[in-house]
N, C-alpha and C. Protein backbone atom coordinates (compact mmCIF):
# COMPACT_ATOMS: atom_id res chain seq x y z
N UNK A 1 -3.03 16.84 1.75
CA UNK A 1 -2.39 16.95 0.46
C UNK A 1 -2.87 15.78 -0.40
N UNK A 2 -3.30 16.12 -1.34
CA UNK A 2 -3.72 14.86 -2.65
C UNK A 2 -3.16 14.71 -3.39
N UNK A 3 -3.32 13.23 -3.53
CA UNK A 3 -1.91 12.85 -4.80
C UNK A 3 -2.56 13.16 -6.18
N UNK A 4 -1.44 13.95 -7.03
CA UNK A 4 -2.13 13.99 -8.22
C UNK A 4 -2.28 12.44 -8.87
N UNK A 5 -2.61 13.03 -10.56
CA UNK A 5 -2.34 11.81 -11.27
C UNK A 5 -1.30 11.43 -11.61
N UNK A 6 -0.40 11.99 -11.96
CA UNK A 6 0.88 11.17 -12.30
C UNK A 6 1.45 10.54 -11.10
N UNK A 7 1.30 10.70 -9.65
CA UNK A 7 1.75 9.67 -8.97
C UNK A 7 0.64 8.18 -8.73
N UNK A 8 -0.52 8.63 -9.38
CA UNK A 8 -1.54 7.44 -9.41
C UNK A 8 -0.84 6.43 -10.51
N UNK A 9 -0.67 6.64 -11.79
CA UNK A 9 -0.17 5.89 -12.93
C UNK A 9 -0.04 4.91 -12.22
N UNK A 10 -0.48 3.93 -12.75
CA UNK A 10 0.20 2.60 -12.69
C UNK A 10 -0.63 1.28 -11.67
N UNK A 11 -1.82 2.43 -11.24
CA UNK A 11 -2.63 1.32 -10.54
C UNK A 11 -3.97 1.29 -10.66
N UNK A 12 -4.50 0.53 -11.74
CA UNK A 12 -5.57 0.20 -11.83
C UNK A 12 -6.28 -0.72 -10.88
N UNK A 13 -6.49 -1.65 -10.21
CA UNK A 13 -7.07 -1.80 -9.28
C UNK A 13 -7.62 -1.03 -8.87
N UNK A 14 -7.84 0.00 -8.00
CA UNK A 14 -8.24 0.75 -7.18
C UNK A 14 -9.48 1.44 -8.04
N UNK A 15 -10.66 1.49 -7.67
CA UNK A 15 -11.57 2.47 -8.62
C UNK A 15 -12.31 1.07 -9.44
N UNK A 16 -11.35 0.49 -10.34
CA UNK A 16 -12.04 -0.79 -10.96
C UNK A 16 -13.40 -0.80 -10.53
N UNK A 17 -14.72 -0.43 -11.72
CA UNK A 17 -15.63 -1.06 -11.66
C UNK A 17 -16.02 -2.65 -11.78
N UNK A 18 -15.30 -3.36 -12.69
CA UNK A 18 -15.89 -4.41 -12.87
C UNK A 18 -14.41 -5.28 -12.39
N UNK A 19 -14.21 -5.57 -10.93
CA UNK A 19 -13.02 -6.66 -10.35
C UNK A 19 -12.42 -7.80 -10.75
N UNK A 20 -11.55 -8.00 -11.68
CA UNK A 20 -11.42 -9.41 -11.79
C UNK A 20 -10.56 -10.26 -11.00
N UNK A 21 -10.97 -11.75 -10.59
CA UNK A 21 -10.46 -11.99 -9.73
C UNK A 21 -9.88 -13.49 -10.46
N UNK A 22 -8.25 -13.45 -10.19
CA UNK A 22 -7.72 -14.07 -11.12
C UNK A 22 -7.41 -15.48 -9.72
N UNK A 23 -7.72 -16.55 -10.87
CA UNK A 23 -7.87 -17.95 -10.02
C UNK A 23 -6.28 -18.47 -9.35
N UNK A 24 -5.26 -17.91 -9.99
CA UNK A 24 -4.66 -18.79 -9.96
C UNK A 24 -3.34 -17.57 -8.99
N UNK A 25 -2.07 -17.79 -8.37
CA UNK A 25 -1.19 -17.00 -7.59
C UNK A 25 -0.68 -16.47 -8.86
N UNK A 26 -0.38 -15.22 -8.62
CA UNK A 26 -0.20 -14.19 -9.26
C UNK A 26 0.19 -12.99 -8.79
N UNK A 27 1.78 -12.85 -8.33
CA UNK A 27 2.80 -11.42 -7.69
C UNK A 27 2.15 -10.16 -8.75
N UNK A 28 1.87 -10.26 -10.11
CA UNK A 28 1.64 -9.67 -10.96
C UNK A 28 0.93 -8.76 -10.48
N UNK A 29 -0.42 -8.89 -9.55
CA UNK A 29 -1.43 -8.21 -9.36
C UNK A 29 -1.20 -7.18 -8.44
N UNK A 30 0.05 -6.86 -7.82
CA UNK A 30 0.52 -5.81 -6.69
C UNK A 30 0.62 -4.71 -7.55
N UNK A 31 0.69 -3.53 -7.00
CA UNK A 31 0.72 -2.39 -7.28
C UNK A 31 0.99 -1.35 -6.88
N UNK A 32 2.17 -0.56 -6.70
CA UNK A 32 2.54 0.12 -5.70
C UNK A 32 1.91 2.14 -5.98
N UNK A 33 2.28 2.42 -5.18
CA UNK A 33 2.09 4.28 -5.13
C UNK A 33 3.38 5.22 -3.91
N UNK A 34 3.90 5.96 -4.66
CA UNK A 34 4.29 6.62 -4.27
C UNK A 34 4.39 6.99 -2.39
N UNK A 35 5.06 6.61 -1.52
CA UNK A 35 5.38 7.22 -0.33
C UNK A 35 5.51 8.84 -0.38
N UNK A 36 4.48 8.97 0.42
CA UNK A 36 4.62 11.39 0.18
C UNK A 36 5.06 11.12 1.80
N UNK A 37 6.05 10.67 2.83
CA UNK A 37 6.71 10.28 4.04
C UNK A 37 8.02 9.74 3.92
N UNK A 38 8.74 9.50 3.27
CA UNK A 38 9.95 8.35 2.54
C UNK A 38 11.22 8.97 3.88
N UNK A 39 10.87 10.41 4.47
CA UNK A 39 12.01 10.55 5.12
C UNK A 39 11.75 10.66 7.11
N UNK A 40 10.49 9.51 7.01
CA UNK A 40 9.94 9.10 8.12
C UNK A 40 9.71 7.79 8.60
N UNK A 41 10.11 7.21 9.30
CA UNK A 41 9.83 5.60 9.59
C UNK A 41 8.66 5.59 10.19
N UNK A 42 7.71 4.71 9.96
CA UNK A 42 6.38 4.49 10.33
C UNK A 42 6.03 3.20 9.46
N UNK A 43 5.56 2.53 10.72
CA UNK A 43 4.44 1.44 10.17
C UNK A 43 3.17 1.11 9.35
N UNK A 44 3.32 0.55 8.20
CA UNK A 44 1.88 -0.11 7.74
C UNK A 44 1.68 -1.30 8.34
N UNK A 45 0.71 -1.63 8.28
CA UNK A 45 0.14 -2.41 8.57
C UNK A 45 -0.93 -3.04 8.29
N UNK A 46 -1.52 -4.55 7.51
CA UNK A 46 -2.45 -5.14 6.95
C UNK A 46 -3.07 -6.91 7.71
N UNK A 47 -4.28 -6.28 8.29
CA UNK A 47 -4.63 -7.75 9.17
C UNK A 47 -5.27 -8.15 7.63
N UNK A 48 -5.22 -9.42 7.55
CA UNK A 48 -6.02 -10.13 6.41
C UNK A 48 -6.83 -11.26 6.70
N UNK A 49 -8.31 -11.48 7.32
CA UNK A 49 -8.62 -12.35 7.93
C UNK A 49 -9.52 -13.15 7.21
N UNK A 50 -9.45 -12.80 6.14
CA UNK A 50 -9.96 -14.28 4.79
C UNK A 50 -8.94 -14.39 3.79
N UNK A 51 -7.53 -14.85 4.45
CA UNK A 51 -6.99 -15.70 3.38
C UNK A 51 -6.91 -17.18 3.73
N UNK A 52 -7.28 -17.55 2.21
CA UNK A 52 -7.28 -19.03 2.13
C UNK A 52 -6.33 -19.65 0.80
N UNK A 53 -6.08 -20.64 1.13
CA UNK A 53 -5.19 -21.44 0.30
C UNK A 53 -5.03 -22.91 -0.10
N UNK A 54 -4.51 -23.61 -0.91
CA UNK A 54 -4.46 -25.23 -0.90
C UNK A 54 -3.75 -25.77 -0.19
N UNK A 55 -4.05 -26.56 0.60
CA UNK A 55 -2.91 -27.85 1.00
C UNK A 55 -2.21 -28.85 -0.33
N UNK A 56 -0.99 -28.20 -0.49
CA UNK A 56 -0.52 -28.85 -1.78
C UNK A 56 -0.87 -30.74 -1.95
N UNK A 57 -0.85 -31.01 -0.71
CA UNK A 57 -0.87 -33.02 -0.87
C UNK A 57 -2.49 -33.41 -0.83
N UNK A 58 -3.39 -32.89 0.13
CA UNK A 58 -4.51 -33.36 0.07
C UNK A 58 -5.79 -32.41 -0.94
N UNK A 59 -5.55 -30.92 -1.11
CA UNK A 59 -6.06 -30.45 -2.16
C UNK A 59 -7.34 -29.50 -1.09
N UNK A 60 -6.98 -29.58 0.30
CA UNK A 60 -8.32 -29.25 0.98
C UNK A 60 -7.99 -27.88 1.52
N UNK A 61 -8.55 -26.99 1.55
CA UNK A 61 -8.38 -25.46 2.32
C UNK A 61 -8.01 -25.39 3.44
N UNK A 62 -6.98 -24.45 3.30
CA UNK A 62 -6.27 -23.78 4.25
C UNK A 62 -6.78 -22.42 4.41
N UNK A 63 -7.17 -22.10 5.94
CA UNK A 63 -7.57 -20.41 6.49
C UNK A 63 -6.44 -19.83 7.05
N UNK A 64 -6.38 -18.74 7.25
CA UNK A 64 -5.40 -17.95 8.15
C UNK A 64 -6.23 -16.31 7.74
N UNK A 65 -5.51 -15.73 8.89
CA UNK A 65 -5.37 -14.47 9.11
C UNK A 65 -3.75 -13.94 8.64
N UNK A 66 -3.71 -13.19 7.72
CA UNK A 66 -2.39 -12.90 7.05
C UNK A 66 -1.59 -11.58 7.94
N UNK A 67 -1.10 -11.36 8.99
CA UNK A 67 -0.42 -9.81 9.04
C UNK A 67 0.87 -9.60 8.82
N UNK A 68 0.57 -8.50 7.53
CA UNK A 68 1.80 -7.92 7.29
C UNK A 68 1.67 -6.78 8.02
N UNK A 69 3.28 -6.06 7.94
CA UNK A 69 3.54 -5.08 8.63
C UNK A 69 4.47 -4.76 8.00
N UNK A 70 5.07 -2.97 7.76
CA UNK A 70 6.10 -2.81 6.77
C UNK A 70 6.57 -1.61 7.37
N UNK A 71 7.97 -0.90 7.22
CA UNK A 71 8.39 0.23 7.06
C UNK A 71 8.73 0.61 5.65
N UNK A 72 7.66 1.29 5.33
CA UNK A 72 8.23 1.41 3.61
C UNK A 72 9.30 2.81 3.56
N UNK A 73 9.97 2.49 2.14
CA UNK A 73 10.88 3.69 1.76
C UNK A 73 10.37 4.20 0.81
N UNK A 74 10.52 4.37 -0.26
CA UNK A 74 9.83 4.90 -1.87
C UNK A 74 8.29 4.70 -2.08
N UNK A 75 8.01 3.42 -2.01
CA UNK A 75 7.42 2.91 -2.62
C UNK A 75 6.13 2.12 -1.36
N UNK A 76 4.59 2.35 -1.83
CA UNK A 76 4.16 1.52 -0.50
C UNK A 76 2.97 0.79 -1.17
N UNK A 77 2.51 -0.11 -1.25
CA UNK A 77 1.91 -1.42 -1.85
C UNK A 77 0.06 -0.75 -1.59
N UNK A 78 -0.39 -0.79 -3.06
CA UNK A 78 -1.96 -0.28 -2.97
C UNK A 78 -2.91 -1.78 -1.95
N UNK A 79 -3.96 -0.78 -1.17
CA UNK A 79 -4.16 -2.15 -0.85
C UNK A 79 -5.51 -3.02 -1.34
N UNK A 80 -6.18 -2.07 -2.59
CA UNK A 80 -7.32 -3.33 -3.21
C UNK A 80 -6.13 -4.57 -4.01
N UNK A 81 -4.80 -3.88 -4.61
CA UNK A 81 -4.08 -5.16 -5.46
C UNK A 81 -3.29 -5.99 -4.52
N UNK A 82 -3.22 -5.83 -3.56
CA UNK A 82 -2.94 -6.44 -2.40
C UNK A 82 -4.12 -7.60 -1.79
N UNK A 83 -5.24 -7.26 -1.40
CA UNK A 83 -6.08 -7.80 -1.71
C UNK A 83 -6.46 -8.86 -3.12
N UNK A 84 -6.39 -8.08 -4.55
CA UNK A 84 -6.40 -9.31 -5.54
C UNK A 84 -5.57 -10.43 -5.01
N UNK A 85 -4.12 -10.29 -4.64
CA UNK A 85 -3.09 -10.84 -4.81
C UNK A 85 -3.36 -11.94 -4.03
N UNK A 86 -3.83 -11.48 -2.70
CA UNK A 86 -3.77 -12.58 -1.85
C UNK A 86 -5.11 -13.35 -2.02
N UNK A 87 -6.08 -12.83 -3.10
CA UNK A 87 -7.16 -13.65 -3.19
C UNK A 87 -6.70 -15.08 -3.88
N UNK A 88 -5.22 -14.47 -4.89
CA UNK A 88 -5.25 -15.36 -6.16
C UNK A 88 -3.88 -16.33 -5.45
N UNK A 89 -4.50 -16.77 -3.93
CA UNK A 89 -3.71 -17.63 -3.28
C UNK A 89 -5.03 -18.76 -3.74
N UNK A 90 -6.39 -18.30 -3.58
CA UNK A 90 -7.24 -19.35 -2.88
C UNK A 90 -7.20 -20.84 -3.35
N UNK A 91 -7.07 -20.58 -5.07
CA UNK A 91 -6.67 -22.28 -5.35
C UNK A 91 -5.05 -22.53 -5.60
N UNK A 92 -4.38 -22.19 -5.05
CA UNK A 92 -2.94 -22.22 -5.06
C UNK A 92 -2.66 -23.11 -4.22
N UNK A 93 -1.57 -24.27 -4.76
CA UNK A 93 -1.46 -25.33 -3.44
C UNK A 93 0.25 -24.85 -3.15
N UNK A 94 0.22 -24.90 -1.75
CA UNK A 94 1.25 -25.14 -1.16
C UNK A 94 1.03 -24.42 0.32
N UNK A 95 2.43 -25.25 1.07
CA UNK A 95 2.55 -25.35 2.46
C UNK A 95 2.16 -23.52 3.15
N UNK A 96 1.86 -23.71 4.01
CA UNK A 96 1.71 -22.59 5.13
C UNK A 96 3.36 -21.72 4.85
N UNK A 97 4.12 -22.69 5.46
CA UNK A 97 5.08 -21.72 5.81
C UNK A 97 5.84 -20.99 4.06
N UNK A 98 5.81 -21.79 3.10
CA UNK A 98 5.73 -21.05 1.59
C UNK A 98 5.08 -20.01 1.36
N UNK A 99 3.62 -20.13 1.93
CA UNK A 99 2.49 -18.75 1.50
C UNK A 99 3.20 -17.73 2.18
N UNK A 100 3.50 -17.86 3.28
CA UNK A 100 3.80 -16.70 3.87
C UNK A 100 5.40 -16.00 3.35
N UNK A 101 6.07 -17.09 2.98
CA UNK A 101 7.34 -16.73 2.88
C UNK A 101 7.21 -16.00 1.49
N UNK A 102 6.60 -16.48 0.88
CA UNK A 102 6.21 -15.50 -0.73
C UNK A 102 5.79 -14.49 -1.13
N UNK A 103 4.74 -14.68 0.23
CA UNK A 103 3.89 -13.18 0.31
C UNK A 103 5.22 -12.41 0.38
N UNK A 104 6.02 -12.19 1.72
CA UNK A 104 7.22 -11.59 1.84
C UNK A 104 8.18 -11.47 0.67
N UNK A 105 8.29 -12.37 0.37
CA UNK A 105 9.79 -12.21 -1.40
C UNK A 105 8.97 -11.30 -1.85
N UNK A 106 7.89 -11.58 -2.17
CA UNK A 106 6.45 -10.56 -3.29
C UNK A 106 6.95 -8.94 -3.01
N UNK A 107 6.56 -8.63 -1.94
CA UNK A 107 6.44 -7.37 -1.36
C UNK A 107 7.85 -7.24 -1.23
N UNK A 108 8.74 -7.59 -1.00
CA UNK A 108 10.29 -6.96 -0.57
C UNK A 108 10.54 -6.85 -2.70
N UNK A 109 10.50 -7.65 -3.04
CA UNK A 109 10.43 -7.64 -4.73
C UNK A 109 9.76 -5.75 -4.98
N UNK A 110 8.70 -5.74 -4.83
CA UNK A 110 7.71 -4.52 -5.46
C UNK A 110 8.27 -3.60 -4.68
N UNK A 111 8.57 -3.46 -3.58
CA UNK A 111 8.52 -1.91 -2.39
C UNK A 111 10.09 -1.72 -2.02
N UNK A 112 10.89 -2.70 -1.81
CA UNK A 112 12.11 -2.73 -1.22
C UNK A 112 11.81 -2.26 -0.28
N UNK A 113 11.05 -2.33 0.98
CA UNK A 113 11.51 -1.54 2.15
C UNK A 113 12.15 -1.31 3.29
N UNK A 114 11.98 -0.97 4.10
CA UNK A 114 13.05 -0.94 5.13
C UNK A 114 12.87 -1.93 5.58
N UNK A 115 11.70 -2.40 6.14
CA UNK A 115 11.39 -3.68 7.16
C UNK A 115 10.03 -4.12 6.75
N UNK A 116 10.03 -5.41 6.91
CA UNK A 116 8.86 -6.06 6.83
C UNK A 116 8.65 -7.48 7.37
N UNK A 117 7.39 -7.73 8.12
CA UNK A 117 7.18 -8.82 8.33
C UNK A 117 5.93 -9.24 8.16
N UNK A 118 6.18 -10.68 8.44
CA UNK A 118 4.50 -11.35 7.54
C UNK A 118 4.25 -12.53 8.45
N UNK A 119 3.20 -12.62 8.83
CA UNK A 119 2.83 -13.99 9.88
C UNK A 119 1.52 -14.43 9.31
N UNK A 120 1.69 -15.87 9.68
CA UNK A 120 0.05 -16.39 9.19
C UNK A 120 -0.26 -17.03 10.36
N UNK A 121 -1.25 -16.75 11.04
CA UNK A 121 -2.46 -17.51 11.99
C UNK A 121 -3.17 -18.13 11.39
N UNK A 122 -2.90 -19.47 11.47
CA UNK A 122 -3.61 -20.71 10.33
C UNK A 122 -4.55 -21.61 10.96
N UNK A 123 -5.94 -21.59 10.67
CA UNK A 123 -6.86 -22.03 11.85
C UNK A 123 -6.52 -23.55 11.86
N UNK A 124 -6.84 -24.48 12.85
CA UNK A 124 -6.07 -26.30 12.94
C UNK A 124 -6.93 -26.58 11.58
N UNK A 125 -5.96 -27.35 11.15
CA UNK A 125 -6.93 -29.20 10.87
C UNK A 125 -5.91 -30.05 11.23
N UNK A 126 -6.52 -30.84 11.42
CA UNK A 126 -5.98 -32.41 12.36
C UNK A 126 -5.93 -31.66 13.65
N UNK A 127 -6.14 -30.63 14.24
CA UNK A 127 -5.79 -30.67 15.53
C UNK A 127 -4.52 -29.61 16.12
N UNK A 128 -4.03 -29.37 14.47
CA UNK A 128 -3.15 -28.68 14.80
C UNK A 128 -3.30 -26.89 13.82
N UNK A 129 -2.73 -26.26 14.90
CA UNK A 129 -2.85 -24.98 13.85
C UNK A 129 -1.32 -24.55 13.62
N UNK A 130 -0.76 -23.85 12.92
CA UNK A 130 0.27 -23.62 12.16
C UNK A 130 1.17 -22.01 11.91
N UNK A 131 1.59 -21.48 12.45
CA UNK A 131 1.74 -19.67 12.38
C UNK A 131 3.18 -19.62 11.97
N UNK A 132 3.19 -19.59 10.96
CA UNK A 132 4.12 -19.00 10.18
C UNK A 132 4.91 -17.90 10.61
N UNK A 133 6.15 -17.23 10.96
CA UNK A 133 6.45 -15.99 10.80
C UNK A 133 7.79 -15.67 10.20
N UNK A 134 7.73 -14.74 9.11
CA UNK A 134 9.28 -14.19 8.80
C UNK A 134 9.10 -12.89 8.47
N UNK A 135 10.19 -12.39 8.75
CA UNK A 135 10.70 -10.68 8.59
C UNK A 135 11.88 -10.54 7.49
N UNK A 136 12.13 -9.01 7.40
CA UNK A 136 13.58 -9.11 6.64
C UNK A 136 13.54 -7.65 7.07
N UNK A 137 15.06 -6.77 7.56
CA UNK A 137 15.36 -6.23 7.55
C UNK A 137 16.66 -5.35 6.76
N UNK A 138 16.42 -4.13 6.23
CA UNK A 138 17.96 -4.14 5.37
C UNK A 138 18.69 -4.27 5.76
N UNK A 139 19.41 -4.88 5.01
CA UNK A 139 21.50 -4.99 5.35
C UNK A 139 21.19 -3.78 5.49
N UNK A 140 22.75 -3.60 6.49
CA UNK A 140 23.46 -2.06 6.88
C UNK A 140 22.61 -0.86 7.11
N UNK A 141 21.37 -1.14 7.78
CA UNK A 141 20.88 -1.08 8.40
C UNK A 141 20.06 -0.59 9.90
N UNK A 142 19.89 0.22 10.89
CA UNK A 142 19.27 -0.12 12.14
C UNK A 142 17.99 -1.14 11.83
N UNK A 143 17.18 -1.42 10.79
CA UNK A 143 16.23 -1.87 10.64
C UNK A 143 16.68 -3.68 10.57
N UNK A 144 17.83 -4.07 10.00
CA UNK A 144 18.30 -5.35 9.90
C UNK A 144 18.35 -5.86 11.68
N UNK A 145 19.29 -5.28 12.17
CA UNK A 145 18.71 -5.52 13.70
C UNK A 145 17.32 -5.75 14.59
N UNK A 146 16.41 -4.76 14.21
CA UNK A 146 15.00 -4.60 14.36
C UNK A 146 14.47 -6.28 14.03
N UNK A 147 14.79 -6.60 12.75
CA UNK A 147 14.58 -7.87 12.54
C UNK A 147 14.88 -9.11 13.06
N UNK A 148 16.09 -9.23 13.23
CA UNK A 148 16.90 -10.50 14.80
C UNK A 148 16.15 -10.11 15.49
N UNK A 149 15.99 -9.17 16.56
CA UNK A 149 15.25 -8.72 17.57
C UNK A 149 13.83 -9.53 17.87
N UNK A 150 12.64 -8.91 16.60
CA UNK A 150 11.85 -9.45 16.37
C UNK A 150 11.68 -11.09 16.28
N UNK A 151 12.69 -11.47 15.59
CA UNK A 151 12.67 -12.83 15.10
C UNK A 151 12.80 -13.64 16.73
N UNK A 152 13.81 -13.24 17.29
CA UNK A 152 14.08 -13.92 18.20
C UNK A 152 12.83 -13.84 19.73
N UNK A 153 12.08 -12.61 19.37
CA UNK A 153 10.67 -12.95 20.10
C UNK A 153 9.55 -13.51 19.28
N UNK A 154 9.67 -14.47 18.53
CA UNK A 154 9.05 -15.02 17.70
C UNK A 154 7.26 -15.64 18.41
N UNK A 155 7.43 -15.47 19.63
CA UNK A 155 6.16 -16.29 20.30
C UNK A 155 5.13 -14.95 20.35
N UNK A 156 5.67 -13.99 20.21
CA UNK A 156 4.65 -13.03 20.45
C UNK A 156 3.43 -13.08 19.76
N UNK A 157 2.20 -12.23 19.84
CA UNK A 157 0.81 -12.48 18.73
C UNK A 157 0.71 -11.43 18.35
N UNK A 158 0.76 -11.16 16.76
CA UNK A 158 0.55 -10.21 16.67
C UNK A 158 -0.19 -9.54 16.89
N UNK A 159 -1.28 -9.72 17.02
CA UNK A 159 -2.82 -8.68 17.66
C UNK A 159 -1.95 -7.82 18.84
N UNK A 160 -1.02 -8.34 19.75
CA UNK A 160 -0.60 -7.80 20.72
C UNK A 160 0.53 -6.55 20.77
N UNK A 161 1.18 -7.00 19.28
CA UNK A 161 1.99 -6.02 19.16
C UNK A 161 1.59 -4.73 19.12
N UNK A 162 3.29 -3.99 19.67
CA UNK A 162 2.61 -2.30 19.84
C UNK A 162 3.64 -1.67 18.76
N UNK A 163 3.25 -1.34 17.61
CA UNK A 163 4.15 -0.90 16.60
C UNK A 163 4.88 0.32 17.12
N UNK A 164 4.69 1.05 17.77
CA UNK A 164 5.47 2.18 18.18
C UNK A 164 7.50 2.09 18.35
């Protein structure tokens, strides 16, 4: 089944011949489309393995591998403006565990969905590397549970997880 155009409206990204890629963090650049599933739970899922970012104090790059993961309801996040979005981290300063936590406000902001979580695998400097993780599940809920659950196996990797 193909989506017409009126459920396209609203996302330019996608198709864009000429990309612009905006320097600075910017939620602006998300873009959602229509869920044709809304009365099915199922996982998305987005490995992101060139995001980079500022270290707000010393000004020097930060790497990670970004994975989100979502149960969407209505609404499910395009993924070239998803891509802009997280490009227009690269000169953005601030901490690891902020990027990630924003990415998340970002996306629960645009999609509302059922569940979502976001981890960053942050390669060392000094020696140390850094992995971020937070979820949110809805109030009132089975999916708010799903989330404690998750949270509280917090050591897991995601590469390992089995979304099922």
């Amino acid at each position: 089944m193909s989506r017409s155009n009126e459920e396209l409206q609203g996302i330019s990204a996608l198709g864009s011949q000429h990309t612009q890629y905006k320097q600075d963090y910017d939620p602006a650049l998300l873009e959602v489309f229509p869920n044709k599933h809304p009365g099915r739970d199922y996982f998305v899922k987005f490995n992101c393995p060139e995001f980079t970012s500022l270290c707000p104090k010393t000004g020097q790059p930060d790497y990670a591998t970004i994975y989100i993961s979502y149960v969407p309801e209505l609404r499910m996040v395009e993924s070239k403006s998803l891509k802009l979005y997280l490009f227009s981290f690269r000169n953005h300063g601030d901490f690891h565990e902020d990027c990630v936590n924003n990415i998340m406000d970002d996306l629960i902001h645009l999609m509302n969905p059922k569940y979502i979580e976001v981890w960053g695998k942050f390669l060392p400097r000094g020696g140390i590397s850094i992995d971020p993780y937070c979820n949110y599940g809805r109030k009132g809920t089975p999916w708010e549970e799903v989330a404690w659950q998750r949270l509280a196996r917090h050591d897991m990797y995601p590469e390992q997880i089995d979304n099922r």
